[in-house]
PDB file of N, CA and C in Angstrom:
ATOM      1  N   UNK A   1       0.835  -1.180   0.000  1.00  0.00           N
ATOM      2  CA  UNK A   1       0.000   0.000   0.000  1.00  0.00           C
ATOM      3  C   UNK A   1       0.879   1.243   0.000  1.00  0.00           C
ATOM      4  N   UNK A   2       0.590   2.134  -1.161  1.00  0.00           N
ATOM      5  CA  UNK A   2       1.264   3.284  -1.245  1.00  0.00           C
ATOM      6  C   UNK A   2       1.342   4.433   0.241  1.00  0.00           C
ATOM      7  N   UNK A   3       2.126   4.690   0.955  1.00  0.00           N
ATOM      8  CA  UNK A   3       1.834   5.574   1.978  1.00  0.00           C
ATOM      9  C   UNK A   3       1.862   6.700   1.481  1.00  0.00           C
ATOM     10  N   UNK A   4       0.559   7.658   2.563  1.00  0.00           N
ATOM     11  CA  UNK A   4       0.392   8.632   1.881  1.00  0.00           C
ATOM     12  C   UNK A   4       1.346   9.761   2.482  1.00  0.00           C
ATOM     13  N   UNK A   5       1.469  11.238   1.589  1.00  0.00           N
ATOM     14  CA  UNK A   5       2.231  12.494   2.093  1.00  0.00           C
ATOM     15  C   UNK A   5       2.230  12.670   3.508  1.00  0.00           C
ATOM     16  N   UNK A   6       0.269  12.752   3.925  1.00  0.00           N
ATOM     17  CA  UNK A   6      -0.041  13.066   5.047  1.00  0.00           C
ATOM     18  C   UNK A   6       0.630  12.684   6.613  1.00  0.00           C
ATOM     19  N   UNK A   7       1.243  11.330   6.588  1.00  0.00           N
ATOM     20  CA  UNK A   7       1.852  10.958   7.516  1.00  0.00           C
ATOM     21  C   UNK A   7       3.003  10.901   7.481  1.00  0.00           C
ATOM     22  N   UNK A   8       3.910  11.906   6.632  1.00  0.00           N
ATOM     23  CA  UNK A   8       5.136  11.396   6.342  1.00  0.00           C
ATOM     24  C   UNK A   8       5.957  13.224   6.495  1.00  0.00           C
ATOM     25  N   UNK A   9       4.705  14.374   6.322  1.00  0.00           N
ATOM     26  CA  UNK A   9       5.053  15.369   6.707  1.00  0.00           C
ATOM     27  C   UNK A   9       5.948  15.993   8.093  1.00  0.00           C
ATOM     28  N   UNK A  10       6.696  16.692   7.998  1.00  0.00           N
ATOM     29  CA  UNK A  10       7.824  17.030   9.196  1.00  0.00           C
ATOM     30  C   UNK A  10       7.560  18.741   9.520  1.00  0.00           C
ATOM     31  N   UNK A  11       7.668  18.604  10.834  1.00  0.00           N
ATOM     32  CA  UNK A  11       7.781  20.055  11.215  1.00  0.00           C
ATOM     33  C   UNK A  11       8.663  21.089  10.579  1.00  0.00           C
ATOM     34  N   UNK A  12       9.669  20.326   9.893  1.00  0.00           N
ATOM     35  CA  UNK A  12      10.299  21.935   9.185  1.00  0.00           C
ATOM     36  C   UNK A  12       9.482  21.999   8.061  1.00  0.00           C
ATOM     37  N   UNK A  13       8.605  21.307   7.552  1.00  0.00           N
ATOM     38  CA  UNK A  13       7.752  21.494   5.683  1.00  0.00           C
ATOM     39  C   UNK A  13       6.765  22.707   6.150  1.00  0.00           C
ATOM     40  N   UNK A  14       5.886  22.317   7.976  1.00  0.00           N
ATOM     41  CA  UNK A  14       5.104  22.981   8.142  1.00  0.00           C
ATOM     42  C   UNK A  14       5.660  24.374   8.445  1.00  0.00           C
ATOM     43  N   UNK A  15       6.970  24.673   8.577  1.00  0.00           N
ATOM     44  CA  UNK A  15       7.812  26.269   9.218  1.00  0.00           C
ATOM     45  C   UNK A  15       7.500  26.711   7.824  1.00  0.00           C
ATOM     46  N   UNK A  16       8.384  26.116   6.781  1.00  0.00           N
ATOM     47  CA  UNK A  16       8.518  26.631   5.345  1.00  0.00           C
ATOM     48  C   UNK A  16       7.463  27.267   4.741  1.00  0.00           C
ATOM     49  N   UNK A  17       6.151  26.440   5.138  1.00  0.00           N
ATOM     50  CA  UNK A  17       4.957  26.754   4.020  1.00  0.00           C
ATOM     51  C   UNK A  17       4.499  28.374   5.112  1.00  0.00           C
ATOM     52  N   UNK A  18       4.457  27.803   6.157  1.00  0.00           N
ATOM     53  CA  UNK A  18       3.887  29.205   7.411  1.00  0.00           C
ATOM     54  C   UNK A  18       5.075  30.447   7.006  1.00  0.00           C
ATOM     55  N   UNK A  19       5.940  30.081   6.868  1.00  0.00           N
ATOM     56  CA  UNK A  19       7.027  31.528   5.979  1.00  0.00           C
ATOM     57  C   UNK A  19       6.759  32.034   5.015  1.00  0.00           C
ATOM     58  N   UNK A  20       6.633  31.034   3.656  1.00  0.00           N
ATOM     59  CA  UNK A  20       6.030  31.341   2.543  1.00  0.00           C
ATOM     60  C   UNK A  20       4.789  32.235   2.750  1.00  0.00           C
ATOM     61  N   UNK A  21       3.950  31.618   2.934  1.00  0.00           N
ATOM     62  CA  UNK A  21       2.720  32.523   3.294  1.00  0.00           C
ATOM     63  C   UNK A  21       2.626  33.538   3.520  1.00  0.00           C
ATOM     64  N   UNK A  22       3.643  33.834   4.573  1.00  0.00           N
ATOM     65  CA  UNK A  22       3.732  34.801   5.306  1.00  0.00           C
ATOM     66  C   UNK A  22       4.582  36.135   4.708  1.00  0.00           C
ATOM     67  N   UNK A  23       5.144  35.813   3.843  1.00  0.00           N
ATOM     68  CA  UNK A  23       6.226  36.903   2.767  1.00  0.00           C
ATOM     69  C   UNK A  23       5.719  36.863   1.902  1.00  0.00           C
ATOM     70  N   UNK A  24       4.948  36.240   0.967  1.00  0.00           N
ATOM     71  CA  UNK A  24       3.625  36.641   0.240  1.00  0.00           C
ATOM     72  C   UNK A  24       2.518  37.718   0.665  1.00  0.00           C
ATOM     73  N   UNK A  25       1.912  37.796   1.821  1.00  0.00           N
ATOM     74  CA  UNK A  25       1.045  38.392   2.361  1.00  0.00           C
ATOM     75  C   UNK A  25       1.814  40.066   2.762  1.00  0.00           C
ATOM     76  N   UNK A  26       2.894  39.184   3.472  1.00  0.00           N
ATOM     77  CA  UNK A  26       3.680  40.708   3.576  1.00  0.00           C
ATOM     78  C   UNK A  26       3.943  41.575   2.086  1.00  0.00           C
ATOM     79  N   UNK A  27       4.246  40.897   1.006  1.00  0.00           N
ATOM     80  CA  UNK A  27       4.389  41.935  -0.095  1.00  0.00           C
ATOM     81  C   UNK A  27       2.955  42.234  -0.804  1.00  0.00           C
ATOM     82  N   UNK A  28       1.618  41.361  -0.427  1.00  0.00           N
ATOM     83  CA  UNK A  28       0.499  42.038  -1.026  1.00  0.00           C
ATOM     84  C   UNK A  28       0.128  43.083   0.440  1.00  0.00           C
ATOM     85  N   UNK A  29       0.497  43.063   1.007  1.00  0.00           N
ATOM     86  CA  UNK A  29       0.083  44.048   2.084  1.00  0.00           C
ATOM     87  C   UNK A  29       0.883  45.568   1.258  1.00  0.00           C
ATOM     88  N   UNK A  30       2.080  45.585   1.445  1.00  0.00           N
ATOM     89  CA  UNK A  30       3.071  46.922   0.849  1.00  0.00           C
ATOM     90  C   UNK A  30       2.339  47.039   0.048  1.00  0.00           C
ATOM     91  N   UNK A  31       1.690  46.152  -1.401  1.00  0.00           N
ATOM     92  CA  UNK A  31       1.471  47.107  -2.623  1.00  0.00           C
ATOM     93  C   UNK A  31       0.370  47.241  -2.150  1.00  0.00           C
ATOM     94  N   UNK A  32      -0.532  46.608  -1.194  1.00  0.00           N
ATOM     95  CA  UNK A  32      -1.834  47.913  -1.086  1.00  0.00           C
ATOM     96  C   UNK A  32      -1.650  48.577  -1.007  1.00  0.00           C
ATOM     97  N   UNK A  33      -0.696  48.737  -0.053  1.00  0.00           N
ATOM     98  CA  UNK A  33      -0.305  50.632   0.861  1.00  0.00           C
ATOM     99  C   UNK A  33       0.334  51.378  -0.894  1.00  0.00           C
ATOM    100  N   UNK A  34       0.926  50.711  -1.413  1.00  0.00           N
ATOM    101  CA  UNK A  34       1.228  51.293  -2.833  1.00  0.00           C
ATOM    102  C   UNK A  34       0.002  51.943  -3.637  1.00  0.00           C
ATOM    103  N   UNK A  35      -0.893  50.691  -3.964  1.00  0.00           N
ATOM    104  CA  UNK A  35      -1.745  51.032  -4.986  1.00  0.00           C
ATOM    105  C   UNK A  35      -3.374  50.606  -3.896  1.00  0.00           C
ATOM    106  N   UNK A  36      -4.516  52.129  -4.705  1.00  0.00           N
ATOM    107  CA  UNK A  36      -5.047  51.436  -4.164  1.00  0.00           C
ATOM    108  C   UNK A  36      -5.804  50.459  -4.383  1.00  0.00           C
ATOM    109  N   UNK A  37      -6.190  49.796  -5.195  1.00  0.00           N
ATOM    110  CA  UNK A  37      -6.509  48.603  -6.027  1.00  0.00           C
ATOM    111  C   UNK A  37      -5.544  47.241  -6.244  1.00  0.00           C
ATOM    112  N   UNK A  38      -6.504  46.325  -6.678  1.00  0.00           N
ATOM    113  CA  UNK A  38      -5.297  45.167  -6.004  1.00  0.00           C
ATOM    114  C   UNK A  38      -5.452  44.726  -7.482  1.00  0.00           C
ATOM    115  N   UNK A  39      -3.957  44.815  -8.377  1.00  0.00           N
ATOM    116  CA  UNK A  39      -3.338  44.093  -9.471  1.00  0.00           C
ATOM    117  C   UNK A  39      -3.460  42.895 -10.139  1.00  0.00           C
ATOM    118  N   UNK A  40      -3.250  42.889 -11.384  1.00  0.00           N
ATOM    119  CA  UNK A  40      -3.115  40.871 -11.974  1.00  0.00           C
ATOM    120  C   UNK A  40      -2.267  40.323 -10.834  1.00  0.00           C
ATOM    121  N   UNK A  41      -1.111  40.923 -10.822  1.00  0.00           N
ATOM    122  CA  UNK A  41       0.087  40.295 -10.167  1.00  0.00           C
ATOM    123  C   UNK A  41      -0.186  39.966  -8.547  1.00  0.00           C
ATOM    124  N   UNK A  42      -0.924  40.910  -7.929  1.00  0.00           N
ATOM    125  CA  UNK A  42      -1.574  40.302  -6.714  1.00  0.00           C
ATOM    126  C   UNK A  42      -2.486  38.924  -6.800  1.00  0.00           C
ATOM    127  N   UNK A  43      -2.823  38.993  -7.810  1.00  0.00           N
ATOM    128  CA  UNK A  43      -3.933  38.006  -7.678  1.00  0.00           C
ATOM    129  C   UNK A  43      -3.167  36.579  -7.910  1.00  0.00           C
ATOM    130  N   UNK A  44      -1.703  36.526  -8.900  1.00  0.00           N
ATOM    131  CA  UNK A  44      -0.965  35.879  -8.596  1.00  0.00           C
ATOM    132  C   UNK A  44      -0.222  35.611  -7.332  1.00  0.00           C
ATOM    133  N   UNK A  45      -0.193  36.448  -6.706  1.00  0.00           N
ATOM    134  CA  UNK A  45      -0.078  36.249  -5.085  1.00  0.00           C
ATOM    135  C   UNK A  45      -0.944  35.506  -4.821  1.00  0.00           C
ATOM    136  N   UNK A  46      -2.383  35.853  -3.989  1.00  0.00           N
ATOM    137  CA  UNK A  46      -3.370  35.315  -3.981  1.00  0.00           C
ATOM    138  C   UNK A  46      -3.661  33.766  -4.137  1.00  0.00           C
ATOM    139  N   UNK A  47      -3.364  33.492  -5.606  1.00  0.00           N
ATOM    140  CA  UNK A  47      -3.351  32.077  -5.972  1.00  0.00           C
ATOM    141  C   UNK A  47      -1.986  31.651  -5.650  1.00  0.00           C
ATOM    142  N   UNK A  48      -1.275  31.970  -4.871  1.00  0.00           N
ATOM    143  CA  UNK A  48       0.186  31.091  -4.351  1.00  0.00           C
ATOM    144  C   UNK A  48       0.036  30.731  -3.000  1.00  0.00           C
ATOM    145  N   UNK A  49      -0.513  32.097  -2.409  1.00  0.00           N
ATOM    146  CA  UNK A  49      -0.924  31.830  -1.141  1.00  0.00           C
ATOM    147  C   UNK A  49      -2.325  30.543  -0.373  1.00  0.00           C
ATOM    148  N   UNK A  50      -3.065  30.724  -1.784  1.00  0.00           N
ATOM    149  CA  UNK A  50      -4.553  29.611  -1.485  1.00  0.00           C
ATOM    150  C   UNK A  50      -3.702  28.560  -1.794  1.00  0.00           C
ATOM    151  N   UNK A  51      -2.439  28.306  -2.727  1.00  0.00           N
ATOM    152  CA  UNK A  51      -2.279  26.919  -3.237  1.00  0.00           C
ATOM    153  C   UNK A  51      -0.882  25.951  -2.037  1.00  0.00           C
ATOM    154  N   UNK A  52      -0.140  27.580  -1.150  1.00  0.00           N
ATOM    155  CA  UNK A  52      -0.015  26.832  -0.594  1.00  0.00           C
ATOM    156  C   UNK A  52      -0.401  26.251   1.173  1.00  0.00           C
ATOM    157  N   UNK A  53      -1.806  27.207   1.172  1.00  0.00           N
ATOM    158  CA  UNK A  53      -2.788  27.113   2.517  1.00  0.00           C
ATOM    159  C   UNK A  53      -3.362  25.539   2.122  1.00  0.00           C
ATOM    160  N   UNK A  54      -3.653  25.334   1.031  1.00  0.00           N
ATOM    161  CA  UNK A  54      -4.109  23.948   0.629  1.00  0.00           C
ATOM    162  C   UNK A  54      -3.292  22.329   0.860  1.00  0.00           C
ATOM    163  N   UNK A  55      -2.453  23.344  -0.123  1.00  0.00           N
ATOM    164  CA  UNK A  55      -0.972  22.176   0.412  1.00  0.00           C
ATOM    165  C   UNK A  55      -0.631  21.784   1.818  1.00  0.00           C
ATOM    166  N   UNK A  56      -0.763  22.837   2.465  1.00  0.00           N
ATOM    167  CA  UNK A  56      -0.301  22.361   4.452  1.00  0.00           C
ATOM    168  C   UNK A  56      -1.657  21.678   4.721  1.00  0.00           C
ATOM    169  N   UNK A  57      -3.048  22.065   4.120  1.00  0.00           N
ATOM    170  CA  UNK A  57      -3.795  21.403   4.472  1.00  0.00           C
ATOM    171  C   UNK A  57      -4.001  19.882   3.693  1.00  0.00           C
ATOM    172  N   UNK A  58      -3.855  19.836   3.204  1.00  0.00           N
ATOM    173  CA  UNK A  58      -3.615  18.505   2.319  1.00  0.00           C
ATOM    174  C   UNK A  58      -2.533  17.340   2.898  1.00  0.00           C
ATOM    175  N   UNK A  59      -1.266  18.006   3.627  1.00  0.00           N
ATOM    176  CA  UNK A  59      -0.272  17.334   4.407  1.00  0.00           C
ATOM    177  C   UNK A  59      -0.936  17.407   5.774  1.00  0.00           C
ATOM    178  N   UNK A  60      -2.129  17.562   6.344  1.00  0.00           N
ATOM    179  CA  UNK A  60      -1.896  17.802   7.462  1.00  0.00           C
ATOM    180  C   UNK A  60      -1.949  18.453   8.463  1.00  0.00           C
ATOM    181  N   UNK A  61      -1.809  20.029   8.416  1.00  0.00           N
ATOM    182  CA  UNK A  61      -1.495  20.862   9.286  1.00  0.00           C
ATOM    183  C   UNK A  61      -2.199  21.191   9.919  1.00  0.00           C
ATOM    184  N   UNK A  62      -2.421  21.394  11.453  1.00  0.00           N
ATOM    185  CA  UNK A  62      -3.315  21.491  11.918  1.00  0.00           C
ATOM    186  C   UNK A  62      -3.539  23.245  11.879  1.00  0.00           C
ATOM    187  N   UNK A  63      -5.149  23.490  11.440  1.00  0.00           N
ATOM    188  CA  UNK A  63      -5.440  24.509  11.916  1.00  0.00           C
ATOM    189  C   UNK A  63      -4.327  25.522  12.667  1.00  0.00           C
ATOM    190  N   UNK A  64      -4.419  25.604  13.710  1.00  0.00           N
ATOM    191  CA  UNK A  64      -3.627  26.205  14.307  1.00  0.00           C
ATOM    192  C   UNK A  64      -2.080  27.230  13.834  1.00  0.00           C
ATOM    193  N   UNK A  65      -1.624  26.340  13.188  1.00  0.00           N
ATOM    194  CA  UNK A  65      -0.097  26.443  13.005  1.00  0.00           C
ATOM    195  C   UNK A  65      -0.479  27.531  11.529  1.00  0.00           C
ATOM    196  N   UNK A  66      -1.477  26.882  11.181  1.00  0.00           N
ATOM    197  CA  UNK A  66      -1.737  28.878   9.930  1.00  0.00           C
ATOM    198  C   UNK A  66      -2.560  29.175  10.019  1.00  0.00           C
ATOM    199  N   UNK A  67      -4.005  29.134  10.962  1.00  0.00           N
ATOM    200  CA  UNK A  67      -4.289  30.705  11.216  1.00  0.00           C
ATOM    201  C   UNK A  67      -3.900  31.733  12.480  1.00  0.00           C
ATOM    202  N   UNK A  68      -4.553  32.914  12.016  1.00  0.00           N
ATOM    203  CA  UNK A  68      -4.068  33.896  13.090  1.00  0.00           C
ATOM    204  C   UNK A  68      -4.299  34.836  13.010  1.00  0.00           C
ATOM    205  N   UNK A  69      -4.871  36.068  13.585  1.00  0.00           N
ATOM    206  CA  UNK A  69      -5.611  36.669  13.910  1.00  0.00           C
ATOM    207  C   UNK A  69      -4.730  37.979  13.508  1.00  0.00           C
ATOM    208  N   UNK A  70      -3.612  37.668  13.057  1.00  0.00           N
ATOM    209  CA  UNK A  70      -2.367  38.528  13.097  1.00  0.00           C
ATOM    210  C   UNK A  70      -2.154  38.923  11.631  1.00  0.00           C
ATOM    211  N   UNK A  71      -2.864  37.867  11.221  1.00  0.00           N
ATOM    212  CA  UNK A  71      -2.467  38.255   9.437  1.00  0.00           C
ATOM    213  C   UNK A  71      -3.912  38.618   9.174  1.00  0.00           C
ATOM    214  N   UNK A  72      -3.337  39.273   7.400  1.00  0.00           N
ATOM    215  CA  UNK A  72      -4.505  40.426   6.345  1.00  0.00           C
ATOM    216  C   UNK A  72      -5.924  38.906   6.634  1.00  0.00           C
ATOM    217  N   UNK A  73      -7.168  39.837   6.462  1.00  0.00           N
ATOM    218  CA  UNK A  73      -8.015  39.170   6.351  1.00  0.00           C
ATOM    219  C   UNK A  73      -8.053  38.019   5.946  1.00  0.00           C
ATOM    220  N   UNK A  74      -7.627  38.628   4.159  1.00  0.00           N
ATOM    221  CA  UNK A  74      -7.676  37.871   2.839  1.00  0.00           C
ATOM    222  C   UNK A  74      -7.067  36.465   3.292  1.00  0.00           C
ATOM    223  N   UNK A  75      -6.309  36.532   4.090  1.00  0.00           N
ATOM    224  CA  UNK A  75      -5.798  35.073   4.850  1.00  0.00           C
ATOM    225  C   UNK A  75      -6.347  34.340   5.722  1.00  0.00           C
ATOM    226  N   UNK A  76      -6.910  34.858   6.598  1.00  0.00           N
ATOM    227  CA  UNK A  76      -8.166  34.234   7.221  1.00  0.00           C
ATOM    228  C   UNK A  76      -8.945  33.470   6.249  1.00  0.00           C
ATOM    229  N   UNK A  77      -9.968  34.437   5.371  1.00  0.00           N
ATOM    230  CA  UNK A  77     -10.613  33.691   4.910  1.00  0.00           C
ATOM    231  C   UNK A  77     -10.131  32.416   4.187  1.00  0.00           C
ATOM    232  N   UNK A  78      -8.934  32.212   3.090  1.00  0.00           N
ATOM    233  CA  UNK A  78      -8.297  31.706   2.470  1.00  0.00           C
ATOM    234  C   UNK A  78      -8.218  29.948   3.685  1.00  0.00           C
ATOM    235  N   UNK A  79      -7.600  30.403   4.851  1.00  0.00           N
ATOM    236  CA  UNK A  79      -7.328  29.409   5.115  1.00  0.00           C
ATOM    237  C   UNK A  79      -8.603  28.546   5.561  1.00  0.00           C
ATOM    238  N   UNK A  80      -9.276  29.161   6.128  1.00  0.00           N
ATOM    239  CA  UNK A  80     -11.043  29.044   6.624  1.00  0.00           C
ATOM    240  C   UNK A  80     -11.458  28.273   5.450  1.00  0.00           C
ATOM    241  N   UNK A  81     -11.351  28.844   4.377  1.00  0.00           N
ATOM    242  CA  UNK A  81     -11.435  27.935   3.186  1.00  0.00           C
ATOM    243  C   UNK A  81     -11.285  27.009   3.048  1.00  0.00           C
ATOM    244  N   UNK A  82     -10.021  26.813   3.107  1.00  0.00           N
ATOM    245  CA  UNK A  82      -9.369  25.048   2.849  1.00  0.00           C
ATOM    246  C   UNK A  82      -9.907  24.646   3.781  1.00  0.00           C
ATOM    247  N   UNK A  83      -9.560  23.997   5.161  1.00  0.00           N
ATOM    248  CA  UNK A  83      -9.914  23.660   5.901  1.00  0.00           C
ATOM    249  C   UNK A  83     -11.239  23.216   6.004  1.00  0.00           C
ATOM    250  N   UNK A  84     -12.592  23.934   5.047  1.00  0.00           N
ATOM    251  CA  UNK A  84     -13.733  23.293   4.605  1.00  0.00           C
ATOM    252  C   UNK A  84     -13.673  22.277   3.871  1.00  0.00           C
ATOM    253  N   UNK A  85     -12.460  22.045   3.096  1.00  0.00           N
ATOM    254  CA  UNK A  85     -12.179  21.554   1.876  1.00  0.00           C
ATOM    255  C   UNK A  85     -11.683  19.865   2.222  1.00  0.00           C
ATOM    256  N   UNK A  86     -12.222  18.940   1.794  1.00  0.00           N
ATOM    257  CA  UNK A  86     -11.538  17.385   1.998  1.00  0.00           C
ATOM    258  C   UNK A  86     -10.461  17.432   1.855  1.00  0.00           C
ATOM    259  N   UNK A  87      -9.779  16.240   2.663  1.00  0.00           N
ATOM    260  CA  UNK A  87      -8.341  15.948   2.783  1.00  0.00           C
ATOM    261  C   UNK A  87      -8.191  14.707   1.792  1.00  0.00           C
ATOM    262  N   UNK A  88      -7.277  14.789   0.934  1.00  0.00           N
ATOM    263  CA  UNK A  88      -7.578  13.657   0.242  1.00  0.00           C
ATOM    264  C   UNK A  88      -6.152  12.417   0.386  1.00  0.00           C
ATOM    265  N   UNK A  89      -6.348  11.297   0.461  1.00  0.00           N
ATOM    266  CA  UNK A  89      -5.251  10.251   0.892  1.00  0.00           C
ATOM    267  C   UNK A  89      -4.359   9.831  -0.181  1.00  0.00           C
ATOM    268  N   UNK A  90      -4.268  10.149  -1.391  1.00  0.00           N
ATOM    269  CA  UNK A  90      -3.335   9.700  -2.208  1.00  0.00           C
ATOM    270  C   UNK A  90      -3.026  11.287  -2.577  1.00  0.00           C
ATOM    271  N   UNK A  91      -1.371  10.996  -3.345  1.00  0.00           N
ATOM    272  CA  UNK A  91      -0.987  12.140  -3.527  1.00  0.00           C
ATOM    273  C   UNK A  91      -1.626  12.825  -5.083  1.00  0.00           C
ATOM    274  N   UNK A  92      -1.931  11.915  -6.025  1.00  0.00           N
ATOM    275  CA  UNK A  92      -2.935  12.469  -6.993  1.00  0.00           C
ATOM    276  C   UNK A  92      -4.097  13.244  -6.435  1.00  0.00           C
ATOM    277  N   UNK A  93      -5.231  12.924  -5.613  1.00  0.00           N
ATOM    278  CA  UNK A  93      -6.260  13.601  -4.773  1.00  0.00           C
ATOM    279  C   UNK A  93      -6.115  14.805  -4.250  1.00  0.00           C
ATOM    280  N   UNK A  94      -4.624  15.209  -3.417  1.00  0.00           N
ATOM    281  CA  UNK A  94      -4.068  16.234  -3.188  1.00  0.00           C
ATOM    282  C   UNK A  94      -3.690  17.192  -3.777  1.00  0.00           C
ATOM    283  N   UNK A  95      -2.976  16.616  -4.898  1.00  0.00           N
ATOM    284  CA  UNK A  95      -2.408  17.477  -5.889  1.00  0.00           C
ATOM    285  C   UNK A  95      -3.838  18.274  -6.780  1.00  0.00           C
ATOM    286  N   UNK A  96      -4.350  17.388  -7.020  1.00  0.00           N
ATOM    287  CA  UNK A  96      -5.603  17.831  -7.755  1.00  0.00           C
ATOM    288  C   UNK A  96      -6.462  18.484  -6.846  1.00  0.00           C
ATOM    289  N   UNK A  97      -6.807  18.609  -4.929  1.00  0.00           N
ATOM    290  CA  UNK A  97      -7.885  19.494  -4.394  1.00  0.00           C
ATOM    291  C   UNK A  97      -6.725  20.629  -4.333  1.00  0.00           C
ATOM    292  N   UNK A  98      -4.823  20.853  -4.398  1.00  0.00           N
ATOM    293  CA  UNK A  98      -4.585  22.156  -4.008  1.00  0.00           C
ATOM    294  C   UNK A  98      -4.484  23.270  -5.579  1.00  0.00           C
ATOM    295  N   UNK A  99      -4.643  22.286  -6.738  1.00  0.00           N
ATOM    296  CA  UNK A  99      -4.848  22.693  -8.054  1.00  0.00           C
ATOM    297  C   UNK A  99      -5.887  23.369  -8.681  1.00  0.00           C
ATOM    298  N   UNK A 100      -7.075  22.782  -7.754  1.00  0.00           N
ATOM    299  CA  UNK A 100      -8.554  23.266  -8.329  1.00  0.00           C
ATOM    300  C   UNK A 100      -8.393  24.566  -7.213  1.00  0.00           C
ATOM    301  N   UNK A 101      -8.205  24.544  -5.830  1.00  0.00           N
ATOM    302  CA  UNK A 101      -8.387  25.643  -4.784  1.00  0.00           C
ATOM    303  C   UNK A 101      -7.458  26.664  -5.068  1.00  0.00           C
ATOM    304  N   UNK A 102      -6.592  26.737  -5.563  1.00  0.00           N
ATOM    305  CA  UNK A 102      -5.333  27.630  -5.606  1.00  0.00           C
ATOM    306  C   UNK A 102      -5.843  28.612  -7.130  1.00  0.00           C
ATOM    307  N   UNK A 103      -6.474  27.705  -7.921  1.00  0.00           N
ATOM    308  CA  UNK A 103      -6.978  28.444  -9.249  1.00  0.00           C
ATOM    309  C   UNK A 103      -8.386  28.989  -9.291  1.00  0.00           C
ATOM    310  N   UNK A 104      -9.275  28.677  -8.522  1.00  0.00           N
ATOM    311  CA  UNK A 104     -10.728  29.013  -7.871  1.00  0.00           C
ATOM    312  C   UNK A 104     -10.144  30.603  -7.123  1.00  0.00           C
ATOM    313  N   UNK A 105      -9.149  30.403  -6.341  1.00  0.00           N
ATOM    314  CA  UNK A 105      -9.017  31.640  -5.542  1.00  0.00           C
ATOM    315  C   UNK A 105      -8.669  32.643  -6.543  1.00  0.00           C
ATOM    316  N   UNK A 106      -7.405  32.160  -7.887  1.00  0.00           N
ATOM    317  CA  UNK A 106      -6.984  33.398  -8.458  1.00  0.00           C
ATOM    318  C   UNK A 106      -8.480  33.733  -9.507  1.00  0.00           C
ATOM    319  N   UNK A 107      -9.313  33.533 -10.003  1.00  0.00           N
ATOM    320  CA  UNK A 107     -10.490  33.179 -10.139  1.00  0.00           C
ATOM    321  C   UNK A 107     -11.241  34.229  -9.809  1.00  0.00           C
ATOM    322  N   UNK A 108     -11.526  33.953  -8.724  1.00  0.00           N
ATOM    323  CA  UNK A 108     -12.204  35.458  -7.752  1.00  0.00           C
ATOM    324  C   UNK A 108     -11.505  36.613  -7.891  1.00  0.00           C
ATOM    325  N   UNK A 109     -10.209  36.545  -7.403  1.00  0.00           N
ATOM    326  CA  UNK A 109      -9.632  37.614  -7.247  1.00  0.00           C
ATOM    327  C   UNK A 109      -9.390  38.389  -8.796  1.00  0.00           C
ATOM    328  N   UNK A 110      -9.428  37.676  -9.562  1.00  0.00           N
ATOM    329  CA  UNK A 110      -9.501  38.462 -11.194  1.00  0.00           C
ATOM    330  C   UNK A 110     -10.862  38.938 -11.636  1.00  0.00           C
ATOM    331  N   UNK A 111     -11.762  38.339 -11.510  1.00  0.00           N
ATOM    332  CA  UNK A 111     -13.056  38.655 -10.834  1.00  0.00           C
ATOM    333  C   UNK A 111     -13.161  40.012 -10.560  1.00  0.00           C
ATOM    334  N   UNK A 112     -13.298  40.078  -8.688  1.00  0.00           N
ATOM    335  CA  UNK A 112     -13.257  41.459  -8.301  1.00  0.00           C
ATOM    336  C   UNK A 112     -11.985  42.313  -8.780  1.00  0.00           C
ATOM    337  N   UNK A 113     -11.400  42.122  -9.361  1.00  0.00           N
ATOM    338  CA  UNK A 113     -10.178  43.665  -9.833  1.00  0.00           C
ATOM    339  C   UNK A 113     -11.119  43.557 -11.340  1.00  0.00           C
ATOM    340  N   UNK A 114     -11.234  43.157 -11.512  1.00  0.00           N
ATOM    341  CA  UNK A 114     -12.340  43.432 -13.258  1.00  0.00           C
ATOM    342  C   UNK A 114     -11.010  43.347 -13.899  1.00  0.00           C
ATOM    343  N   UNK A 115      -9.827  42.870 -14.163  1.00  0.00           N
ATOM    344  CA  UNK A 115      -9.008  42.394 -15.357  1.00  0.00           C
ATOM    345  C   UNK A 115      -9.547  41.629 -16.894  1.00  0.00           C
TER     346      UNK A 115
END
């Protein structure tokens, strides 16, 4: 039996992705304060950040360790998101719920900027 990602994940994958996130958010935060409207290129943010809130959720991560009350909304909701979202046990299942969620988010966000 193939073992899956989920049990095989390590506390430094979960530091990495909670960093990532987190320097993403920090540079769509600056270009708000830049512009006031939020860009294509944010929205490519956006979809990096949903794809990789999905990914920690897909390995695993508990709640906890990415949300926080501390970061932009847009992250809240994002992760609130996944976390609705099934966990799936093979790594095809995974790959494919952080593929559809990560492109659903940039989606919206091209959406509301009217691009």
């Amino acid at each position: 039996m193939k073992r899956s990602r989920v049990s095989s994940i390590s506390k430094p994958t979960f530091v990495a992705i909670t960093t990532s996130i987190v320097a993403i958010l920090t540079s769509i935060a600056i270009a708000s304060l830049v512009h006031a409207e939020e860009t294509p290129s944010q929205c490519d943010d956006v979809q990096e950040v949903a794809r990789l809130v999905m990914e920690a959720r897909q390995l695993g991560a508990p709640l906890a360790e990415i949300y926080s009350d501390d970061v932009p909304e847009i992250m809240r909701v994002i992760v609130l998101s996944a976390w609705h979202e099934r966990v799936y046990s093979t790594e095809t299942g995974q790959a494919m719920a952080v593929s559809t969620f990560a492109d659903a988010w940039k989606a919206q966000c091209i959406k509301e900027v009217g691009v």
